[in-house]
C-alpha atoms as a PDB file:
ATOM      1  CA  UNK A   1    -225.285 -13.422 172.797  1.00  0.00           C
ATOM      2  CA  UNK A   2    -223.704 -12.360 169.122  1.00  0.00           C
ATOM      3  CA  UNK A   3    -221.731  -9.472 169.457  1.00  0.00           C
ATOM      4  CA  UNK A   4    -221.032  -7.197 166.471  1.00  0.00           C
ATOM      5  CA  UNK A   5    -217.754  -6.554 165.576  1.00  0.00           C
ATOM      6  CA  UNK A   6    -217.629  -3.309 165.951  1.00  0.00           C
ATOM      7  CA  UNK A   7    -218.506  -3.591 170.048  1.00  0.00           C
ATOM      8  CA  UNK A   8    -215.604  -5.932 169.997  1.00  0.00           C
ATOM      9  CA  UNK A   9    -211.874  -5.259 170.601  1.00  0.00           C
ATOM     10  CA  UNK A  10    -209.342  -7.635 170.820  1.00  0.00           C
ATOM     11  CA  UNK A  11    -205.674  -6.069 172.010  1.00  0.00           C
ATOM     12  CA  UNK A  12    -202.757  -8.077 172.840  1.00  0.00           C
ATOM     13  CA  UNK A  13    -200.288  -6.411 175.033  1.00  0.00           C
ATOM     14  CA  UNK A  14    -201.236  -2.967 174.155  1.00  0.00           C
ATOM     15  CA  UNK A  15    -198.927  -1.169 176.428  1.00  0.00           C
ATOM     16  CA  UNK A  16    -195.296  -2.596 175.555  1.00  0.00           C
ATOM     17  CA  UNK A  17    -194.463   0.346 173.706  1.00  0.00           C
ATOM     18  CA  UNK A  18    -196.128   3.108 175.291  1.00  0.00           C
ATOM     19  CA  UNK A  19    -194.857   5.813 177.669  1.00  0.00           C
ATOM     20  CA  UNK A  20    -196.678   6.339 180.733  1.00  0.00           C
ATOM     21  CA  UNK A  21    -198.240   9.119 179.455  1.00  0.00           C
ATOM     22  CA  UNK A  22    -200.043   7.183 176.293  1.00  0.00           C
ATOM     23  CA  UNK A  23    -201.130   4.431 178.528  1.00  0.00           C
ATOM     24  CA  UNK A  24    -202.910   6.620 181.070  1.00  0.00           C
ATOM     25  CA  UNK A  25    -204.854   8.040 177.406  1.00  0.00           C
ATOM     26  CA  UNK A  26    -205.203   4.730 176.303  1.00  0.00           C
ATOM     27  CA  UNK A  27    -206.498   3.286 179.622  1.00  0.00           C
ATOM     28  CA  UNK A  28    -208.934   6.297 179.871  1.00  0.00           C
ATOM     29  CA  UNK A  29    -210.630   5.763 176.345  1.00  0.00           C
ATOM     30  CA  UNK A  30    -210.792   2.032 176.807  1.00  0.00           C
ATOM     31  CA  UNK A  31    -213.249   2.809 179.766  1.00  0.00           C
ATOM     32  CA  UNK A  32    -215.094   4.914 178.164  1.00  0.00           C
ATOM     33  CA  UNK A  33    -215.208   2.517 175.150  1.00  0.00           C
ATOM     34  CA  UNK A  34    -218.813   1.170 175.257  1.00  0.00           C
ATOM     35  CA  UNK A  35    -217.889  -2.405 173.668  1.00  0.00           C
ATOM     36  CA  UNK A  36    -216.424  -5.454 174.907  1.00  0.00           C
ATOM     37  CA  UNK A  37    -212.221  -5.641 175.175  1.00  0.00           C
ATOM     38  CA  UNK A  38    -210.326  -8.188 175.316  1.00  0.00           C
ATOM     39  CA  UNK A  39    -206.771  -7.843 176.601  1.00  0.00           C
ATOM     40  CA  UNK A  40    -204.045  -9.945 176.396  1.00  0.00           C
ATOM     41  CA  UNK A  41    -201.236  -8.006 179.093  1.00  0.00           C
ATOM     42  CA  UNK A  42    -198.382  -8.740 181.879  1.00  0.00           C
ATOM     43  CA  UNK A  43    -199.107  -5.378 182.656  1.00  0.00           C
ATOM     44  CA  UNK A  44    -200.912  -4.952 186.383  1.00  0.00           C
ATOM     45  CA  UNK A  45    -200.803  -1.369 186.514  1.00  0.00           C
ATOM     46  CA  UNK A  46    -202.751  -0.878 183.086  1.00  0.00           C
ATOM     47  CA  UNK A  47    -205.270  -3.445 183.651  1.00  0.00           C
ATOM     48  CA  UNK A  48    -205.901  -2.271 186.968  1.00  0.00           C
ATOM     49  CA  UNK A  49    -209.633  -0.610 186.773  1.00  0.00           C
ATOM     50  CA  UNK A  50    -210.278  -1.971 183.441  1.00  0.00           C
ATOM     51  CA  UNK A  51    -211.020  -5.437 184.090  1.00  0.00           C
ATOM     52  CA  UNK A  52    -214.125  -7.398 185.466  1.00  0.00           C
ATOM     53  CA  UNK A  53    -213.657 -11.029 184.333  1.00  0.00           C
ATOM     54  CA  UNK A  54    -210.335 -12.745 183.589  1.00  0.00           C
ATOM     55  CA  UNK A  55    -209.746 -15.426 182.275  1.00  0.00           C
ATOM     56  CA  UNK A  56    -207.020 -18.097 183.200  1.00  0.00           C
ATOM     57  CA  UNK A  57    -205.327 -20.682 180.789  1.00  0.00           C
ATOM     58  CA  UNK A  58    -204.272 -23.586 182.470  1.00  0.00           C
ATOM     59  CA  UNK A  59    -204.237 -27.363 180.842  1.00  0.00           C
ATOM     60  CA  UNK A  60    -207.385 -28.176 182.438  1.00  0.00           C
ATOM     61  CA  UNK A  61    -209.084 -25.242 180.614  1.00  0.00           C
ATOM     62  CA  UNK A  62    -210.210 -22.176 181.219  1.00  0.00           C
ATOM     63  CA  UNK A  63    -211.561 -20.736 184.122  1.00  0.00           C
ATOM     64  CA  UNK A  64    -213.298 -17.910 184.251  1.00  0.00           C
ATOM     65  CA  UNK A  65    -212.608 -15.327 187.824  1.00  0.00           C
ATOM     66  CA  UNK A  66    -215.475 -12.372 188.047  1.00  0.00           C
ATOM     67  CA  UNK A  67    -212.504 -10.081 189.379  1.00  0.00           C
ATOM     68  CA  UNK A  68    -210.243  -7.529 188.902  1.00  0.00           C
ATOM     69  CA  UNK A  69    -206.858  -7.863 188.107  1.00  0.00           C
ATOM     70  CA  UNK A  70    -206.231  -7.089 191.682  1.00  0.00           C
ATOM     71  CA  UNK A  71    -208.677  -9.741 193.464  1.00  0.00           C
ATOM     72  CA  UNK A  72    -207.481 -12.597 190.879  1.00  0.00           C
ATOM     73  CA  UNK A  73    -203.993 -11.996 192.114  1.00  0.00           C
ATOM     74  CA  UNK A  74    -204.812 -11.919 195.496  1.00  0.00           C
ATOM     75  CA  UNK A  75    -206.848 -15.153 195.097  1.00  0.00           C
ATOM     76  CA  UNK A  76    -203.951 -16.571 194.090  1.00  0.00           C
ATOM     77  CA  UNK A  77    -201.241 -15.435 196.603  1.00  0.00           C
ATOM     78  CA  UNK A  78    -199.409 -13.846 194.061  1.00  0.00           C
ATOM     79  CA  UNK A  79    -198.134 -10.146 193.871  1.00  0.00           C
ATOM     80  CA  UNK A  80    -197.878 -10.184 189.635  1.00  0.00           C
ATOM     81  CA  UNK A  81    -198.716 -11.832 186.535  1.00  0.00           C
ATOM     82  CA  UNK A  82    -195.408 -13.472 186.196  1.00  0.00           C
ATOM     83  CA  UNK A  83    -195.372 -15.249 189.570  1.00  0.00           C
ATOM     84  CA  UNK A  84    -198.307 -16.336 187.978  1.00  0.00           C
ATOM     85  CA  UNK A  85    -196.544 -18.147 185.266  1.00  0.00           C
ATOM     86  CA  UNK A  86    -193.720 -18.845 187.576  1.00  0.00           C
ATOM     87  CA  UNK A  87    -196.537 -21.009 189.939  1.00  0.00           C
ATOM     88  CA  UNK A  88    -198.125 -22.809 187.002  1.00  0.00           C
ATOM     89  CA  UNK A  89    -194.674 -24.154 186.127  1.00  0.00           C
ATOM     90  CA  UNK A  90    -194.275 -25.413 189.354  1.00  0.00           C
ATOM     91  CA  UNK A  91    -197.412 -27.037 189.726  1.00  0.00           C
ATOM     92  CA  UNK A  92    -196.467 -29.037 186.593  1.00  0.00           C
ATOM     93  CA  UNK A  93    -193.553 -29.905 188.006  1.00  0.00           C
ATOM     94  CA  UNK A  94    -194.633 -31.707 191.144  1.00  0.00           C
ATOM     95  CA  UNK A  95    -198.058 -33.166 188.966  1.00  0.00           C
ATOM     96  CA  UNK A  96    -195.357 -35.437 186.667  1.00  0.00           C
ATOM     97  CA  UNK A  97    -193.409 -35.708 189.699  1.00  0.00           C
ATOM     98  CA  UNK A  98    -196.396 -37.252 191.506  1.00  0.00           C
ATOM     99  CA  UNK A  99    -197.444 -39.261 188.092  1.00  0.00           C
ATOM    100  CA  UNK A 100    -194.331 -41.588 188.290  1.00  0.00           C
ATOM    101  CA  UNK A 101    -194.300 -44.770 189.103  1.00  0.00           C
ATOM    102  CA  UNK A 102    -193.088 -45.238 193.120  1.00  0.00           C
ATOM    103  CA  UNK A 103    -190.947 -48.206 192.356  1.00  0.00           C
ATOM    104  CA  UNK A 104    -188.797 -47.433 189.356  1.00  0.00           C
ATOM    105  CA  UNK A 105    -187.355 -50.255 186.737  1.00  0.00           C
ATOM    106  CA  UNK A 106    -183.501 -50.495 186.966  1.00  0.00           C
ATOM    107  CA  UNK A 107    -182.517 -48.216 183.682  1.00  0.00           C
ATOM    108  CA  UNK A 108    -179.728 -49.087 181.068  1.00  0.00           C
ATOM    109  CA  UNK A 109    -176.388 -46.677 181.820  1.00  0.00           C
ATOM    110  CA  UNK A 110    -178.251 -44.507 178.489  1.00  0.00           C
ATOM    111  CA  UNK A 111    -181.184 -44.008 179.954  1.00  0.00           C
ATOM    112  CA  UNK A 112    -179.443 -42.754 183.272  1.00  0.00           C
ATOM    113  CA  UNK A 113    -176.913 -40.281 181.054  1.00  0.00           C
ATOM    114  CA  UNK A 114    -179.978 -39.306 178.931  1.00  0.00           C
ATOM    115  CA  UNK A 115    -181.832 -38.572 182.742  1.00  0.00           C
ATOM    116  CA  UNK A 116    -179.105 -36.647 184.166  1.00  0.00           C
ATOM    117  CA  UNK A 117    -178.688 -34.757 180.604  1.00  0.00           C
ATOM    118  CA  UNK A 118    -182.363 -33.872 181.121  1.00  0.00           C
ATOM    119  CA  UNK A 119    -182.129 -32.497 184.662  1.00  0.00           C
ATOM    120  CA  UNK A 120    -178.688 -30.477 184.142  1.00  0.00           C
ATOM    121  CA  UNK A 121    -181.283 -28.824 180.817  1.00  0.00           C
ATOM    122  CA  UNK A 122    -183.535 -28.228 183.249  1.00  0.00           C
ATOM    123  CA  UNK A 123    -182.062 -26.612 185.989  1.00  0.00           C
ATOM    124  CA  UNK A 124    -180.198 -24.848 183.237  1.00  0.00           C
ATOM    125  CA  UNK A 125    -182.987 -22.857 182.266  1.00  0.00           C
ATOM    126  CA  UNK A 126    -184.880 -22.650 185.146  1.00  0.00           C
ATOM    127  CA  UNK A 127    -181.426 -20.612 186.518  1.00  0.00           C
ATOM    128  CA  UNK A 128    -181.687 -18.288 183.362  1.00  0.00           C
ATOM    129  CA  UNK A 129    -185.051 -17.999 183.677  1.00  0.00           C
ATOM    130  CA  UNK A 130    -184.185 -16.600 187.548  1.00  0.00           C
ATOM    131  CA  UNK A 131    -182.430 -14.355 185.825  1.00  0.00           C
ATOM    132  CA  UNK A 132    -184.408 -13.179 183.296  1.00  0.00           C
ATOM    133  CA  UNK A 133    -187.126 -12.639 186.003  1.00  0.00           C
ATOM    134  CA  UNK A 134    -184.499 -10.454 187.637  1.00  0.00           C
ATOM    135  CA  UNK A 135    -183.457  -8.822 184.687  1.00  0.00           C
ATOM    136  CA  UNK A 136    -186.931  -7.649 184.439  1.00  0.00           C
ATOM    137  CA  UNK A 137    -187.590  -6.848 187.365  1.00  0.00           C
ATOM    138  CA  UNK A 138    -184.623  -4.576 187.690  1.00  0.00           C
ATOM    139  CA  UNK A 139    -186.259  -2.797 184.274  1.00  0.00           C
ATOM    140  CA  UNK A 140    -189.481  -2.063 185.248  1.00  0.00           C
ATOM    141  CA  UNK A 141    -188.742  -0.572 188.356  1.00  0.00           C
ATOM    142  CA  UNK A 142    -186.128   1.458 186.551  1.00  0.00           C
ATOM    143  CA  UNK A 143    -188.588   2.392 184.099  1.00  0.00           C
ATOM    144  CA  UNK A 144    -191.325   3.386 186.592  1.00  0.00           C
ATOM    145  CA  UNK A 145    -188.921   5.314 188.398  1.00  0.00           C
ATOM    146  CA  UNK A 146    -188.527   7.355 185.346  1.00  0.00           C
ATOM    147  CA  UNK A 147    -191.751   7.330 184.659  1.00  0.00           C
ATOM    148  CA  UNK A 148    -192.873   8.534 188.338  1.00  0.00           C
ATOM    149  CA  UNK A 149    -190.688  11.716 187.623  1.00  0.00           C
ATOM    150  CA  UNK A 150    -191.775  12.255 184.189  1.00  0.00           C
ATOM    151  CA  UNK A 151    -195.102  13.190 186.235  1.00  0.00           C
ATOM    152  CA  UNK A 152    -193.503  15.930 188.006  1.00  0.00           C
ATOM    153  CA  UNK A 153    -193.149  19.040 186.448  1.00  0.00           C
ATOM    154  CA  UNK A 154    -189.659  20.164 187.675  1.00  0.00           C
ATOM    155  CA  UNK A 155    -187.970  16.547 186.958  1.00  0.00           C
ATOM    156  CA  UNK A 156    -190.049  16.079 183.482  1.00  0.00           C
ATOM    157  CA  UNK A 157    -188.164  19.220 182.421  1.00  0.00           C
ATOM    158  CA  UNK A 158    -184.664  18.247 183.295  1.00  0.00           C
ATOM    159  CA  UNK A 159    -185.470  14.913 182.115  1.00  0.00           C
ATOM    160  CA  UNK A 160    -186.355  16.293 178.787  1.00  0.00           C
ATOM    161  CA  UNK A 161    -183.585  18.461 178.554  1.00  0.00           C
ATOM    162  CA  UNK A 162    -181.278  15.695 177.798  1.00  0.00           C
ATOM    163  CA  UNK A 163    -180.865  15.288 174.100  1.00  0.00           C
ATOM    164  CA  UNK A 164    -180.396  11.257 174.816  1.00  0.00           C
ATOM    165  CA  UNK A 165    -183.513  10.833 177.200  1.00  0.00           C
ATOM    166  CA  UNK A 166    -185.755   9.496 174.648  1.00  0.00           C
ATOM    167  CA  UNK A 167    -183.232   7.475 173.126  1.00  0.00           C
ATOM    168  CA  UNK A 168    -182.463   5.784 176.593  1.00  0.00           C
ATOM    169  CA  UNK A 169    -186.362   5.450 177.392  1.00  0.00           C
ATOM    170  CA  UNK A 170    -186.887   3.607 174.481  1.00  0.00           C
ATOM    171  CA  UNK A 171    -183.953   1.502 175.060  1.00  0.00           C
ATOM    172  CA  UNK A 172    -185.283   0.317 178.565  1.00  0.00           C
ATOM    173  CA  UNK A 173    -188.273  -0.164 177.187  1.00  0.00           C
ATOM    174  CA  UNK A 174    -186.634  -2.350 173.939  1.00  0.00           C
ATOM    175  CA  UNK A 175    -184.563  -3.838 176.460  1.00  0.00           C
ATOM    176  CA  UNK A 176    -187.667  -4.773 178.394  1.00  0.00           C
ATOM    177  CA  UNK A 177    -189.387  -6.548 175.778  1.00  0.00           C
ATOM    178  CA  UNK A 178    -186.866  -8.119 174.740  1.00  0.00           C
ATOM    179  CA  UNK A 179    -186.088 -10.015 177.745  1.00  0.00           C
ATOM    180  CA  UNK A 180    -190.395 -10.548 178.592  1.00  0.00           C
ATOM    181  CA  UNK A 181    -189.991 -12.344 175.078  1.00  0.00           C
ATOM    182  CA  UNK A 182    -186.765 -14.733 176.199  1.00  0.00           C
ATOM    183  CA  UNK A 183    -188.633 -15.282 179.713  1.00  0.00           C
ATOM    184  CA  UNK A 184    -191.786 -16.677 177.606  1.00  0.00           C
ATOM    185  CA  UNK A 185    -189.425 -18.319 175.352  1.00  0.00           C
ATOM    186  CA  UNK A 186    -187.231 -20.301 178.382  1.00  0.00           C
ATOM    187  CA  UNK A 187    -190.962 -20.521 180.004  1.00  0.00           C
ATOM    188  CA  UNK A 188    -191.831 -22.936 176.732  1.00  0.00           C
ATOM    189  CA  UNK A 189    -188.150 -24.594 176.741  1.00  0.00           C
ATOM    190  CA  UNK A 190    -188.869 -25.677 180.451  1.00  0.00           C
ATOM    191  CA  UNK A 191    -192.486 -26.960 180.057  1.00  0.00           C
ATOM    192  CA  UNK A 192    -191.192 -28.843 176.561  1.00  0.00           C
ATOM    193  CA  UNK A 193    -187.977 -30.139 178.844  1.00  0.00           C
ATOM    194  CA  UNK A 194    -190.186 -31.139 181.669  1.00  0.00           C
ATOM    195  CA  UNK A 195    -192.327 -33.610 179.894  1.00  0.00           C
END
């Protein structure tokens, strides 16, 4: 099957900017949108009702699911896309683990240092990687909690009243990027430390 580019949309986390507001209107027109999309998102929420097929990266390949974003993560005994990433990392783990030799050569002293150098890395970023998970965490649910009243009339007003709301929503939203982008960034330091 060719498709034609203009039945074809590629979007890579589309939502990362938007208020709740835009991604409801954005969400809305892409299911109305009579072409094939292709999103790239952490985002459960948005992708929920939009997808059909996704598809999973893993160093085997890819493998293709004929689910939504809510019957993929079930599959998979995980409540959101970064567990996700949080499981593959894992798996890694115990695969090289499993991949060494049982009996083990006696090392020089350097290659014991240069070991234990690699392990304290490790551990080292999989603790700031805990807390970068938290960190985000604690973000979202701030941000949905803001968004959840933006919804309500009474709240949106009082909300909106404030001459610094919008500056402070788009700092929790900055803020939240910002630390999705050093959580894939310590994600990349641990696989490269791992090997």
């Amino acid at each position: 099957m060719i498709l034609e580019p203009r039945n074809f949309l590629v979007m890579d986390e589309p939502t990362n900017h938007l208020d709740m507001l835009s991604k409801e209107i954005l969400q809305s027109a892409l299911k109305h949108y009579e072409g094939t999309v292709v999103v790239v998102s952490h985002d459960r929420d948005f992708l929920r009702g939009l997808t059909n097929k996704i598809f999973e990266f893993t160093k085997e390949g890819i493998k293709v699911h004929l689910d939504d974003i809510d019957a993929f993560l079930e599959k998979k005994n995980l409540d959101d896309m970064r567990a996700l990433e949080s499981e593959k990392s894992k798996n890694q783990e115990s695969r090289a683990k499993s991949q060494e030799p049982k009996a083990k050569s006696q090392s020089t002293a350097n290659g014991q240092q240069a070991t234990a150098a690699n392990d304290k890395e490790i551990n080292r970023i999989k603790k700031a990687l805990g807390q970068s998970e938290q960190t985000i965490e604690k973000l979202e649910k701030e941000i949905e909690l803001i968004d959840n009243q933006l919804k309500l009339p009474d709240h949106y007003q009082k909300l909106t009243a404030d001459p610094n709301f919008f500056t402070n929503y788009d700092g929790l939203k900055k803020q939240l990027d910002a630390e999705m982008q050093k959580w894939e960034s310590l994600g990349a330091e641990l696989e490269k430390a791992s090997r």
